[in-house]
Protein backbone atom coordinates (compact mmCIF):
# COMPACT_ATOMS: atom_id res chain seq x y z
CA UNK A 1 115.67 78.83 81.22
CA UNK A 2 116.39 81.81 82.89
CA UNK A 3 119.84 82.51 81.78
CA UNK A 4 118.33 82.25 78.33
CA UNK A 5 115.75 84.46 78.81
CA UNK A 6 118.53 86.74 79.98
CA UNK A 7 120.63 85.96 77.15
CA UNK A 8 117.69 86.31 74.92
CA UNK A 9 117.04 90.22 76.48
CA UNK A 10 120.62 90.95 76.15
CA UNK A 11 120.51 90.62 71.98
CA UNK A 12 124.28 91.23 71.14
CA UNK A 13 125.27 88.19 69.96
CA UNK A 14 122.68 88.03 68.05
CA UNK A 15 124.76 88.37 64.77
CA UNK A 16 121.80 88.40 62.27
CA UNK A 17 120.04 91.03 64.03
CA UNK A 18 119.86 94.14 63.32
CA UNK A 19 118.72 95.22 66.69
CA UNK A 20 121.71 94.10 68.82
CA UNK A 21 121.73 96.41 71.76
CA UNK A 22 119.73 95.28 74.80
CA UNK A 23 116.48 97.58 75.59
CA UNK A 24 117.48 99.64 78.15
CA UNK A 25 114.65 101.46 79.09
CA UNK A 26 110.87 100.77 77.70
CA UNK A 27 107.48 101.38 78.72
CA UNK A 28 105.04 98.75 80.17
CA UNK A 29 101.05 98.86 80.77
CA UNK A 30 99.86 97.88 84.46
CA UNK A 31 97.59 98.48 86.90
CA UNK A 32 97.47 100.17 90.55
CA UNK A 33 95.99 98.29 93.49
CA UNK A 34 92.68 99.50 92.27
CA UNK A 35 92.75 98.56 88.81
CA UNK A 36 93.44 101.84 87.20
CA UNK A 37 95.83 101.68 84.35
CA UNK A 38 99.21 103.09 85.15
CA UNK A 39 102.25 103.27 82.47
CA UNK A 40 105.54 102.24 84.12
CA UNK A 41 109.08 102.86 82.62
CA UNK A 42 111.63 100.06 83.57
CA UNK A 43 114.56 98.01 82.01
CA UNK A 44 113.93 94.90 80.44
CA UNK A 45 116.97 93.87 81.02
CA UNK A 46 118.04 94.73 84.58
CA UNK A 47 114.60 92.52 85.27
CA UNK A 48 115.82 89.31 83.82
CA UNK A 49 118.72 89.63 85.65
CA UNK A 50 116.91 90.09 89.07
CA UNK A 51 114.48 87.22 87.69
CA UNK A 52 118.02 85.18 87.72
CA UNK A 53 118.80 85.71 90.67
CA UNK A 54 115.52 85.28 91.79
CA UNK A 55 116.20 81.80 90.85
CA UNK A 56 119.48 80.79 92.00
CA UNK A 57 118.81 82.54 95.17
CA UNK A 58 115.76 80.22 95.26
CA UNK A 59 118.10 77.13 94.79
CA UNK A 60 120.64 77.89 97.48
CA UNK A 61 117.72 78.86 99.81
CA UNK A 62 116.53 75.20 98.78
CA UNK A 63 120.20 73.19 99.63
CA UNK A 64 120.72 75.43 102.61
CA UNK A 65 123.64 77.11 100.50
CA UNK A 66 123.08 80.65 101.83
CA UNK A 67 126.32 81.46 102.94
CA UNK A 68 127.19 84.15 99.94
CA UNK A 69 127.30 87.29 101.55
CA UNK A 70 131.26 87.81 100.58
CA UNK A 71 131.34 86.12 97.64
CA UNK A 72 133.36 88.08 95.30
CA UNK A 73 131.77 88.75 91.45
CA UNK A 74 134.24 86.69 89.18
CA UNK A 75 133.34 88.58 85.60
CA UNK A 76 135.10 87.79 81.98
CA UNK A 77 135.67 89.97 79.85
CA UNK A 78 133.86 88.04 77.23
CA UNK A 79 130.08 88.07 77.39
CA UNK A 80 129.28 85.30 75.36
CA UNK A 81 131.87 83.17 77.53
CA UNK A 82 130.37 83.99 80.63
CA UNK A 83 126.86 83.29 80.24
CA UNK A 84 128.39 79.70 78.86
CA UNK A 85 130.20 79.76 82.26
CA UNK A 86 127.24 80.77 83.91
CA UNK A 87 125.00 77.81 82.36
CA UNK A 88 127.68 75.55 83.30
CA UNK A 89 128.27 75.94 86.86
CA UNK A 90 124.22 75.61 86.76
CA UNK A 91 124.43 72.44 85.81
CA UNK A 92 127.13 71.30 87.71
CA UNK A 93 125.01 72.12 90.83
CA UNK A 94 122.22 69.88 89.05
CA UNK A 95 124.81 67.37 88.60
CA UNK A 96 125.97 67.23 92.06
CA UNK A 97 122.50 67.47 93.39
CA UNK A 98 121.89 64.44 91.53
CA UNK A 99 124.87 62.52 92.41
CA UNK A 100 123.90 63.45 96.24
CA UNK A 101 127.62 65.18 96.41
CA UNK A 102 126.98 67.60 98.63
CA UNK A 103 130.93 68.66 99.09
CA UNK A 104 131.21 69.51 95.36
CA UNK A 105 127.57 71.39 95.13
CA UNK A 106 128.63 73.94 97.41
CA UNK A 107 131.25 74.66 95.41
CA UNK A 108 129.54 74.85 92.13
CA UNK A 109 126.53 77.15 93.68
CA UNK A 110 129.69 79.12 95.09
CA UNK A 111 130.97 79.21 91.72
CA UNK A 112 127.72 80.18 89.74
CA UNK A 113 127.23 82.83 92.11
CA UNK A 114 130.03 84.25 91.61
CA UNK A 115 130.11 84.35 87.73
CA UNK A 116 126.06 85.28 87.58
CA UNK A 117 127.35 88.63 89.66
CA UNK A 118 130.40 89.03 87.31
CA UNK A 119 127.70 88.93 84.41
CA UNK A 120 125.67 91.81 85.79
CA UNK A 121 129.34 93.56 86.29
CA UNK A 122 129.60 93.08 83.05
CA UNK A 123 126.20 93.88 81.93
CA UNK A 124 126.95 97.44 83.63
CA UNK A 125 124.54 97.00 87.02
CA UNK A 126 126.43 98.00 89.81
CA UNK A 127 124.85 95.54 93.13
CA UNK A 128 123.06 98.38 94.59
CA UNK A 129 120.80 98.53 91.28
CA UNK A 130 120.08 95.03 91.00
CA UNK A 131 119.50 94.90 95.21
CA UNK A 132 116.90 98.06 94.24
CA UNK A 133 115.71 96.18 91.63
CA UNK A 134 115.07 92.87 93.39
CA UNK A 135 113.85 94.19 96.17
CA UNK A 136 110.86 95.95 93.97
CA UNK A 137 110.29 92.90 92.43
CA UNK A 138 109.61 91.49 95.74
CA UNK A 139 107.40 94.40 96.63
CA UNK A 140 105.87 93.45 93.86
CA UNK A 141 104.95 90.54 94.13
CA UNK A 142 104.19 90.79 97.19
CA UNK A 143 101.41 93.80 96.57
CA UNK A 144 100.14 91.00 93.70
CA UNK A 145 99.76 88.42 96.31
CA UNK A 146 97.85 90.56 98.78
CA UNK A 147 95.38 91.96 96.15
CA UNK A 148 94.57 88.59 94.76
CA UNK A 149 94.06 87.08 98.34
CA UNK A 150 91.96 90.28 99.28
CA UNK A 151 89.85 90.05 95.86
CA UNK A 152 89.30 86.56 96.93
CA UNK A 153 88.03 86.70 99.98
CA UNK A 154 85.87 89.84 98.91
CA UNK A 155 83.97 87.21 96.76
CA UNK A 156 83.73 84.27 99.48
CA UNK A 157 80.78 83.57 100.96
């Protein structure tokens, strides 16, 4: 679902639209830790990358397949190709999982890692803007968290 939702930001293969470049940079409502309205600029799409990762990082972290600190990005040139790719080597760690074949699923997570950081190669993030980015998205969250559990408790007997 992600992937798609990445896909979906991306826009140019849409062939029928006439909006086919990707929103780079937009504006978004939101609100400080106090409520007041702030106006944020940020990129649509460099965020449903980081939600992708996000999500296979959440798998491996899951299987205990965390060992991808030198895995090299393995891009095509082809974008349409390698979100295919991308979907693929998603399911074939669902398949493996599955089939309990945990020799194979390491090699499929290995390989969807590798082609989900050719695809932000090829999307034009270089790592240390999608590490920036993910990190703030964990900060993020993270701030969310803290002000619901504080609003919480502010209302507990």
């Amino acid at each position: 679902m992600e992937l798609g939702e990445l896909a979906n930001e991306q826009r140019s293969w849409k062939f029928w639209s006439n909006k086919r470049s990707p929103r780079l940079i937009t504006n978004r409502g939101t609100a400080d830790v106090f409520g007041a309205p702030v106006i944020e600029e940020y990129n649509p799409l460099l965020e449903e990358y980081v939600d992708c990762l996000h999500f296979i990082l959440s798998i491996g972290l899951e299987l205990n397949l965390d060992d991808i600190k030198y895995v090299k990005a393995n891009p095509e040139s082809d974008l349409v190709i390698t979100f295919v790719e991308c979907n693929t080597y998603a399911s074939d760690v669902l398949q493996d999982y599955f089939e309990d074949d945990f020799i194979l699923i390491n090699e499929s997570y290995i390989n969807l890692f590798a082609k989900f950081k050719g695809l932000g190669e090829v999307l034009g993030f270089t790592w240390d803007q999608v590490e920036q980015a993910y990190l703030e998205k964990i900060r993020l969250t993270t701030r969310d968290r803290r002000v619901a559990t504080n609003e919480n408790k502010l209302y507990l007997p």
